[in-house]
C-alpha atoms as a PDB file:
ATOM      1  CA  UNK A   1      -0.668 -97.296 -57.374  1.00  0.00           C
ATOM      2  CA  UNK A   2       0.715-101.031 -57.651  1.00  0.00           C
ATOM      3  CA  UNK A   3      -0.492-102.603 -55.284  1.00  0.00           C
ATOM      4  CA  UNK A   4       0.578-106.625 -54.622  1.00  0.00           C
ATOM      5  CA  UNK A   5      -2.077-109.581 -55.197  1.00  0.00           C
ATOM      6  CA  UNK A   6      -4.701-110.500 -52.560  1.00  0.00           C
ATOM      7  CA  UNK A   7      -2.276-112.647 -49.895  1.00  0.00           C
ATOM      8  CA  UNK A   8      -4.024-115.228 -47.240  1.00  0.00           C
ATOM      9  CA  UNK A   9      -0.727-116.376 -46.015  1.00  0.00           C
ATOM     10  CA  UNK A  10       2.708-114.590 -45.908  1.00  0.00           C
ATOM     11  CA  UNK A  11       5.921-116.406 -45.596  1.00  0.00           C
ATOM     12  CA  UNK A  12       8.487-114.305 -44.558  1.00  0.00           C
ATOM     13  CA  UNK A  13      12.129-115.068 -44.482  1.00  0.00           C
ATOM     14  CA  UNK A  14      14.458-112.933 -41.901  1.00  0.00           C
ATOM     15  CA  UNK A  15      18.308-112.705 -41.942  1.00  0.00           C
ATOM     16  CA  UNK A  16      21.243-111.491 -43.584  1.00  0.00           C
ATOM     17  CA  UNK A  17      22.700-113.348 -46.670  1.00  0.00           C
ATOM     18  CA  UNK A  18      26.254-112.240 -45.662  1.00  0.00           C
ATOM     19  CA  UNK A  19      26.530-113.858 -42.929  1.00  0.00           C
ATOM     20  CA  UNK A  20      26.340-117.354 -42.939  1.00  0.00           C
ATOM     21  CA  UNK A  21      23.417-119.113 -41.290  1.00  0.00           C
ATOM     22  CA  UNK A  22      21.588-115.913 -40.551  1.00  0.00           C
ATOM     23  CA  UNK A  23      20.543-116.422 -44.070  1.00  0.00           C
ATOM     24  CA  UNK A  24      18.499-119.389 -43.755  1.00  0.00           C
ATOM     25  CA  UNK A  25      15.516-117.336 -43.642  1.00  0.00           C
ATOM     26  CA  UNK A  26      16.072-115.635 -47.258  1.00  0.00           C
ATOM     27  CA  UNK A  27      17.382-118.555 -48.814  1.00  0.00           C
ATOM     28  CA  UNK A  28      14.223-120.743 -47.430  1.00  0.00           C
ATOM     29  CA  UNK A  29      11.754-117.866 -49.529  1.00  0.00           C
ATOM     30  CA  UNK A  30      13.838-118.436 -52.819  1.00  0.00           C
ATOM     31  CA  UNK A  31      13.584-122.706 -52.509  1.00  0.00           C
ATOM     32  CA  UNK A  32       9.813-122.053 -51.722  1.00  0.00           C
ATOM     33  CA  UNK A  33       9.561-119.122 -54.638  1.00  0.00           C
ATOM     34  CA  UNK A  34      10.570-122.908 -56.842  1.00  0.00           C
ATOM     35  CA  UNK A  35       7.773-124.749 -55.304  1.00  0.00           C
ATOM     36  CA  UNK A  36       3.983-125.040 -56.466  1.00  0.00           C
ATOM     37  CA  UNK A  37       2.361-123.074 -53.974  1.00  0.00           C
ATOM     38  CA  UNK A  38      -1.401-122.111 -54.005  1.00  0.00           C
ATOM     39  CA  UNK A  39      -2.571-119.119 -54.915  1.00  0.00           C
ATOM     40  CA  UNK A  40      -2.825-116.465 -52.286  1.00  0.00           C
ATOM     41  CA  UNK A  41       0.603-117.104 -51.034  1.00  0.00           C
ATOM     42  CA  UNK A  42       3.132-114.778 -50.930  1.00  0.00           C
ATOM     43  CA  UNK A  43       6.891-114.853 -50.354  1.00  0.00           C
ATOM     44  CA  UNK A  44       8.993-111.801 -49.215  1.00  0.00           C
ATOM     45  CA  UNK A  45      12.263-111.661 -48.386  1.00  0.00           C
ATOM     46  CA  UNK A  46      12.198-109.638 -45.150  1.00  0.00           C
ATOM     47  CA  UNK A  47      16.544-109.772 -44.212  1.00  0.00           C
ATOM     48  CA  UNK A  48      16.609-107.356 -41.942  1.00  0.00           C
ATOM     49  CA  UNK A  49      14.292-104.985 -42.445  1.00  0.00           C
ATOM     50  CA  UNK A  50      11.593-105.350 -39.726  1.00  0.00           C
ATOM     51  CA  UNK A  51       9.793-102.196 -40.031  1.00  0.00           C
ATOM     52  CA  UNK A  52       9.175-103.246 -44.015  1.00  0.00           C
ATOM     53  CA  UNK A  53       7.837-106.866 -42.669  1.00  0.00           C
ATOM     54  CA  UNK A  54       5.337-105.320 -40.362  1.00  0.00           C
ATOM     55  CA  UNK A  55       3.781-103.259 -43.312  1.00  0.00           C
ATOM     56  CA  UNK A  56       3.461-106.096 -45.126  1.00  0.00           C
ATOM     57  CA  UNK A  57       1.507-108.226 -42.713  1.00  0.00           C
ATOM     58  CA  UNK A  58      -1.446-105.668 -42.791  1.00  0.00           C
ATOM     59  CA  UNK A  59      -4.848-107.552 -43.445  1.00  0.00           C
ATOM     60  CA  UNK A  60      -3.042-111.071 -44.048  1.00  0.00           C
ATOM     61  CA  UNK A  61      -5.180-113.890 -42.404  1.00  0.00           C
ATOM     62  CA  UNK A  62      -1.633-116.150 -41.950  1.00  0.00           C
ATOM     63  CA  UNK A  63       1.951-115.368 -41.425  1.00  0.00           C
ATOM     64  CA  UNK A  64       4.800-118.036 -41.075  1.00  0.00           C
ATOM     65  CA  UNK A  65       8.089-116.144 -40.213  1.00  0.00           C
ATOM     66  CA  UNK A  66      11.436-118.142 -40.796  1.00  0.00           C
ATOM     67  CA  UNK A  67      14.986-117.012 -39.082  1.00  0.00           C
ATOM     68  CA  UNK A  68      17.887-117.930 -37.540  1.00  0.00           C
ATOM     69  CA  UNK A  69      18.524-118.523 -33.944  1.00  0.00           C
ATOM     70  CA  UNK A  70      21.599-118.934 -31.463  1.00  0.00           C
ATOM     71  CA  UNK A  71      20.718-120.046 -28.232  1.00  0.00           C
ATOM     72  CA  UNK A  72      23.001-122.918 -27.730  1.00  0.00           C
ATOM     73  CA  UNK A  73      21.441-126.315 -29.012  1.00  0.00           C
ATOM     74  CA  UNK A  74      22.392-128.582 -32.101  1.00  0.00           C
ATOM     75  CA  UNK A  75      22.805-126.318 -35.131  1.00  0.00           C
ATOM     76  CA  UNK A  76      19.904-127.200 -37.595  1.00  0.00           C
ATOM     77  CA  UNK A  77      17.887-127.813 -34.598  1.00  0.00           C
ATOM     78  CA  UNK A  78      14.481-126.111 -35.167  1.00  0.00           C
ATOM     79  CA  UNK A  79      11.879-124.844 -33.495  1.00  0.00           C
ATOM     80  CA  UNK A  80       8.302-124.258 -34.241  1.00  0.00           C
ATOM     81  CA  UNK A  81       6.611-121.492 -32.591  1.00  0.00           C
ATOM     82  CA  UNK A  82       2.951-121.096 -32.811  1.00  0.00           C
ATOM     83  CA  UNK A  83       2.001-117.045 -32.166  1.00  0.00           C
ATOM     84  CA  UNK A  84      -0.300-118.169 -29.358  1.00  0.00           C
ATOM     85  CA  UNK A  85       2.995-118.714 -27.458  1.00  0.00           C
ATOM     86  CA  UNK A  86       4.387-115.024 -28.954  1.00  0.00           C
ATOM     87  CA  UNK A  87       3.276-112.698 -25.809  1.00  0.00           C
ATOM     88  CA  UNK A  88       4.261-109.390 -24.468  1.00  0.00           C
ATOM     89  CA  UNK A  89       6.180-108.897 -27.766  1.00  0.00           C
ATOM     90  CA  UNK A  90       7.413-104.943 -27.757  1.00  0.00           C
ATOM     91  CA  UNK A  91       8.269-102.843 -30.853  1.00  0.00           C
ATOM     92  CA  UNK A  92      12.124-102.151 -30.491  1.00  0.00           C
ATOM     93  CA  UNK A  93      13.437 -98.546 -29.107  1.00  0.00           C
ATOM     94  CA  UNK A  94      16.090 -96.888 -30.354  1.00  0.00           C
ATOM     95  CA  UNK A  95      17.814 -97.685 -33.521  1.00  0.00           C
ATOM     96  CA  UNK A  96      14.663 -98.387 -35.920  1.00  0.00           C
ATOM     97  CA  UNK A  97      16.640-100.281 -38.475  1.00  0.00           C
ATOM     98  CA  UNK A  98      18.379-103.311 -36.152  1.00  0.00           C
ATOM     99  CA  UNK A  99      14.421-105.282 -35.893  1.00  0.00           C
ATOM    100  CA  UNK A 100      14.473-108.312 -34.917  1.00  0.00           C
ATOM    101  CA  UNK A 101      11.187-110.894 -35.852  1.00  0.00           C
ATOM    102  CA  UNK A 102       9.704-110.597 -32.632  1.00  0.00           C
ATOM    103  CA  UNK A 103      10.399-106.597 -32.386  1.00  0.00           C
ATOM    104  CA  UNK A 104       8.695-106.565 -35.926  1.00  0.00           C
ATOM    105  CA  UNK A 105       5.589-108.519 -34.423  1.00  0.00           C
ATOM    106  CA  UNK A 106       5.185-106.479 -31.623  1.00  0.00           C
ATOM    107  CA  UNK A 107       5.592-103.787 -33.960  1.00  0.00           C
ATOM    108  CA  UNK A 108       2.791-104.925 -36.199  1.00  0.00           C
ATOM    109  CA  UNK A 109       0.593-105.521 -33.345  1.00  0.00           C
ATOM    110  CA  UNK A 110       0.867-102.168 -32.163  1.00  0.00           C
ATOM    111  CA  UNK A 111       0.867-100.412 -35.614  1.00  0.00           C
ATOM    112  CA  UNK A 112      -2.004-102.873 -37.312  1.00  0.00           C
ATOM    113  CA  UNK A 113      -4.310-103.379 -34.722  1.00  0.00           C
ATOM    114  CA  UNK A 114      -7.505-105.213 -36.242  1.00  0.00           C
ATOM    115  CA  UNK A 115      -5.269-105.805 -39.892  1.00  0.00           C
ATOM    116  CA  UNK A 116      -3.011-107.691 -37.249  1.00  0.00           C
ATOM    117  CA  UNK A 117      -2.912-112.092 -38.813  1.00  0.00           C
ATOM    118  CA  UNK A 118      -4.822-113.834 -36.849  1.00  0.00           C
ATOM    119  CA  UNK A 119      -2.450-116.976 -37.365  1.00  0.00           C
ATOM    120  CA  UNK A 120       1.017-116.674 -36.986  1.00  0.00           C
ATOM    121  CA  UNK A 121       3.949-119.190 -36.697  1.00  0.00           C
ATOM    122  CA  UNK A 122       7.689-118.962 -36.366  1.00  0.00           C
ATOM    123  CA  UNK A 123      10.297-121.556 -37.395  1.00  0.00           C
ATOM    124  CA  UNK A 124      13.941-120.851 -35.648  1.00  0.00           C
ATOM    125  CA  UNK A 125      16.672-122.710 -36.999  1.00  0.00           C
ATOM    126  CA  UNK A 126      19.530-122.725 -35.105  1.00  0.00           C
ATOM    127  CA  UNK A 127      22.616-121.507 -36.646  1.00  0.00           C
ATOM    128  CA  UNK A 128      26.090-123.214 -36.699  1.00  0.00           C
ATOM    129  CA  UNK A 129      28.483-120.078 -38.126  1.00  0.00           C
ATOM    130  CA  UNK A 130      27.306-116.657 -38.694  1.00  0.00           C
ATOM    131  CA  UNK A 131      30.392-115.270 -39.962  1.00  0.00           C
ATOM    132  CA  UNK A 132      30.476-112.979 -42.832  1.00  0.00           C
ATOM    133  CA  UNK A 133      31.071-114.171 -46.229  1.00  0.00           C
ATOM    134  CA  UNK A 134      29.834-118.064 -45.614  1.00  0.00           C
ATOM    135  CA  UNK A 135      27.372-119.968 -47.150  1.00  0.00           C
ATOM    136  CA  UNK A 136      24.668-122.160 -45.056  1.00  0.00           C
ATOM    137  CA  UNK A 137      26.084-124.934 -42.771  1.00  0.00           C
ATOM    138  CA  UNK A 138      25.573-128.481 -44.251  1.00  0.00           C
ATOM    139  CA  UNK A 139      23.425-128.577 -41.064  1.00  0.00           C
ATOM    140  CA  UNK A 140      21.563-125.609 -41.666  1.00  0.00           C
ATOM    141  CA  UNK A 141      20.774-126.188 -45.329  1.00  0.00           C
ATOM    142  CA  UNK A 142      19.357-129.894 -44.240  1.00  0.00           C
ATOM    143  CA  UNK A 143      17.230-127.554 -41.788  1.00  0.00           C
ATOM    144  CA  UNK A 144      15.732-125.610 -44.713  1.00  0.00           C
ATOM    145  CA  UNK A 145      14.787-128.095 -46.545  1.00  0.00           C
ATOM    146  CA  UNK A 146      12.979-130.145 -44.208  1.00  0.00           C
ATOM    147  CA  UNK A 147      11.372-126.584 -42.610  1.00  0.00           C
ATOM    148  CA  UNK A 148      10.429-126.109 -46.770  1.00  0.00           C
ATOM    149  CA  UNK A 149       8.551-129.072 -47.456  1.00  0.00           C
ATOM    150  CA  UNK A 150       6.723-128.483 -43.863  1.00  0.00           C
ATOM    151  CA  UNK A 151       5.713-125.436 -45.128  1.00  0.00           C
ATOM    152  CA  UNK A 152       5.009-126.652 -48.896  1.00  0.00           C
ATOM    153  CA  UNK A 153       2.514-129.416 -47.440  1.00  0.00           C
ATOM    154  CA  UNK A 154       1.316-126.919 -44.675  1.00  0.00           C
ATOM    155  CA  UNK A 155       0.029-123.761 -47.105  1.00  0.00           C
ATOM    156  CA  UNK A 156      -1.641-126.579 -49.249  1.00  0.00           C
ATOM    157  CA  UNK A 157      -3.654-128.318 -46.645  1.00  0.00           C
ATOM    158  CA  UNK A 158      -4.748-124.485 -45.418  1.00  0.00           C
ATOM    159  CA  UNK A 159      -5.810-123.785 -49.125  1.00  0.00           C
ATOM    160  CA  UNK A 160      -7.565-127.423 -49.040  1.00  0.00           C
ATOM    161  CA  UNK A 161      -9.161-126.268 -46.155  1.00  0.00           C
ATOM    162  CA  UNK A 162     -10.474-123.191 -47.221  1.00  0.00           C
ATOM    163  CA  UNK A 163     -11.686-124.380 -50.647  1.00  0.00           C
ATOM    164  CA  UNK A 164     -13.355-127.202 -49.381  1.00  0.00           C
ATOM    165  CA  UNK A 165     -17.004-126.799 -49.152  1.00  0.00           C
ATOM    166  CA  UNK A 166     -18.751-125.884 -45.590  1.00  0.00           C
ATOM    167  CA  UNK A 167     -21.321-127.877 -45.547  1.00  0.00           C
ATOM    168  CA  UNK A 168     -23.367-127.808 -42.020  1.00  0.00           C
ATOM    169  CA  UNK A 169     -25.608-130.028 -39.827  1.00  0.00           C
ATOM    170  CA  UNK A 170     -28.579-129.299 -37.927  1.00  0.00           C
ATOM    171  CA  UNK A 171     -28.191-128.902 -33.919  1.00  0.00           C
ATOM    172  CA  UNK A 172     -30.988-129.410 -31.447  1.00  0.00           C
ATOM    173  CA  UNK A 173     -33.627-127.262 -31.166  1.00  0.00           C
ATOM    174  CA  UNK A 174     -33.087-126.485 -35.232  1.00  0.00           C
ATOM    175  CA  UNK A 175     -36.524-126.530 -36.962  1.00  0.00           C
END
């Protein structure tokens, strides 16, 4: 069986490319998939297939989800969501292929248990036009980028981090 490299941190774009701004997520994996990332970080394209994201958080230390959001503010206005502020997220009833990100995190909770990331963070960016057959808005594609070099710099200070030697002090009461 194939089975993927060893993955620290997942990035994870949701949306449709069909329709318009929902796509920011996708297109924000292929401008990072052109980037010099460190090793152990992986890029999937999730669209719309929550069930598929879920599976592939299993055992990752880090996910950083990226989608598209419509709750009324500026369009390219986004927002940063740190997973400690993701709570009482439920896997979706019913129709098992209409996910959304936080249906496919509760989902993932409930399926992965202990293999569940311990870090996770969500970037919204708020759509001007998700009608099908347009591209990105000019605001939404200034969104991506800026939300791609955040994540570019992020995932290689976390692989600084973790490379860097440990090196540890003695406390009181240490002989």
């Amino acid at each position: 069986m194939l089975q993927p490299p060893p993955t620290d941190t997942l990035v994870v774009g949701c949306g449709n490319l069909l329709r318009g701004d929902d796509a920011v997520g996708p297109i924000l994996v292929r401008m990072l998939a052109d980037r010099d990332l460190p090793e152990g970080v992986r890029l999937i394209d999730g669209g719309t297939a929550g069930m598929d994201v879920a599976f592939a958080m299993r055992g990752v230390r880090r996910v950083l989800l990226v989608d598209a959001s419509r709750i009324g503010v500026e369009p390219g206005t986004v927002h940063r969501v740190p997973g400690s502020e993701l709570t009482d997220l439920a896997p979706p009833e019913g129709n098992l292929h209409a996910f959304r990100w936080d249906q496919a995190l509760g989902f993932a909770q409930w399926l992965l248990k202990d293999e569940y990331p311990e870090d996770i963070t969500v970037y919204l960016v708020e759509g001007a036009s998700f009608t099908h057959g347009e591209a990105l808005s000019p605001e939404v594609q200034a969104a991506a980028e800026r939300v791609c070099d955040a994540i570019v710099v992020d995932v290689r200070a976390d692989a600084g981090r973790a490379a860097a030697p440990r090196t540890t002090t003695g406390e009181a009461g240490d002989a």
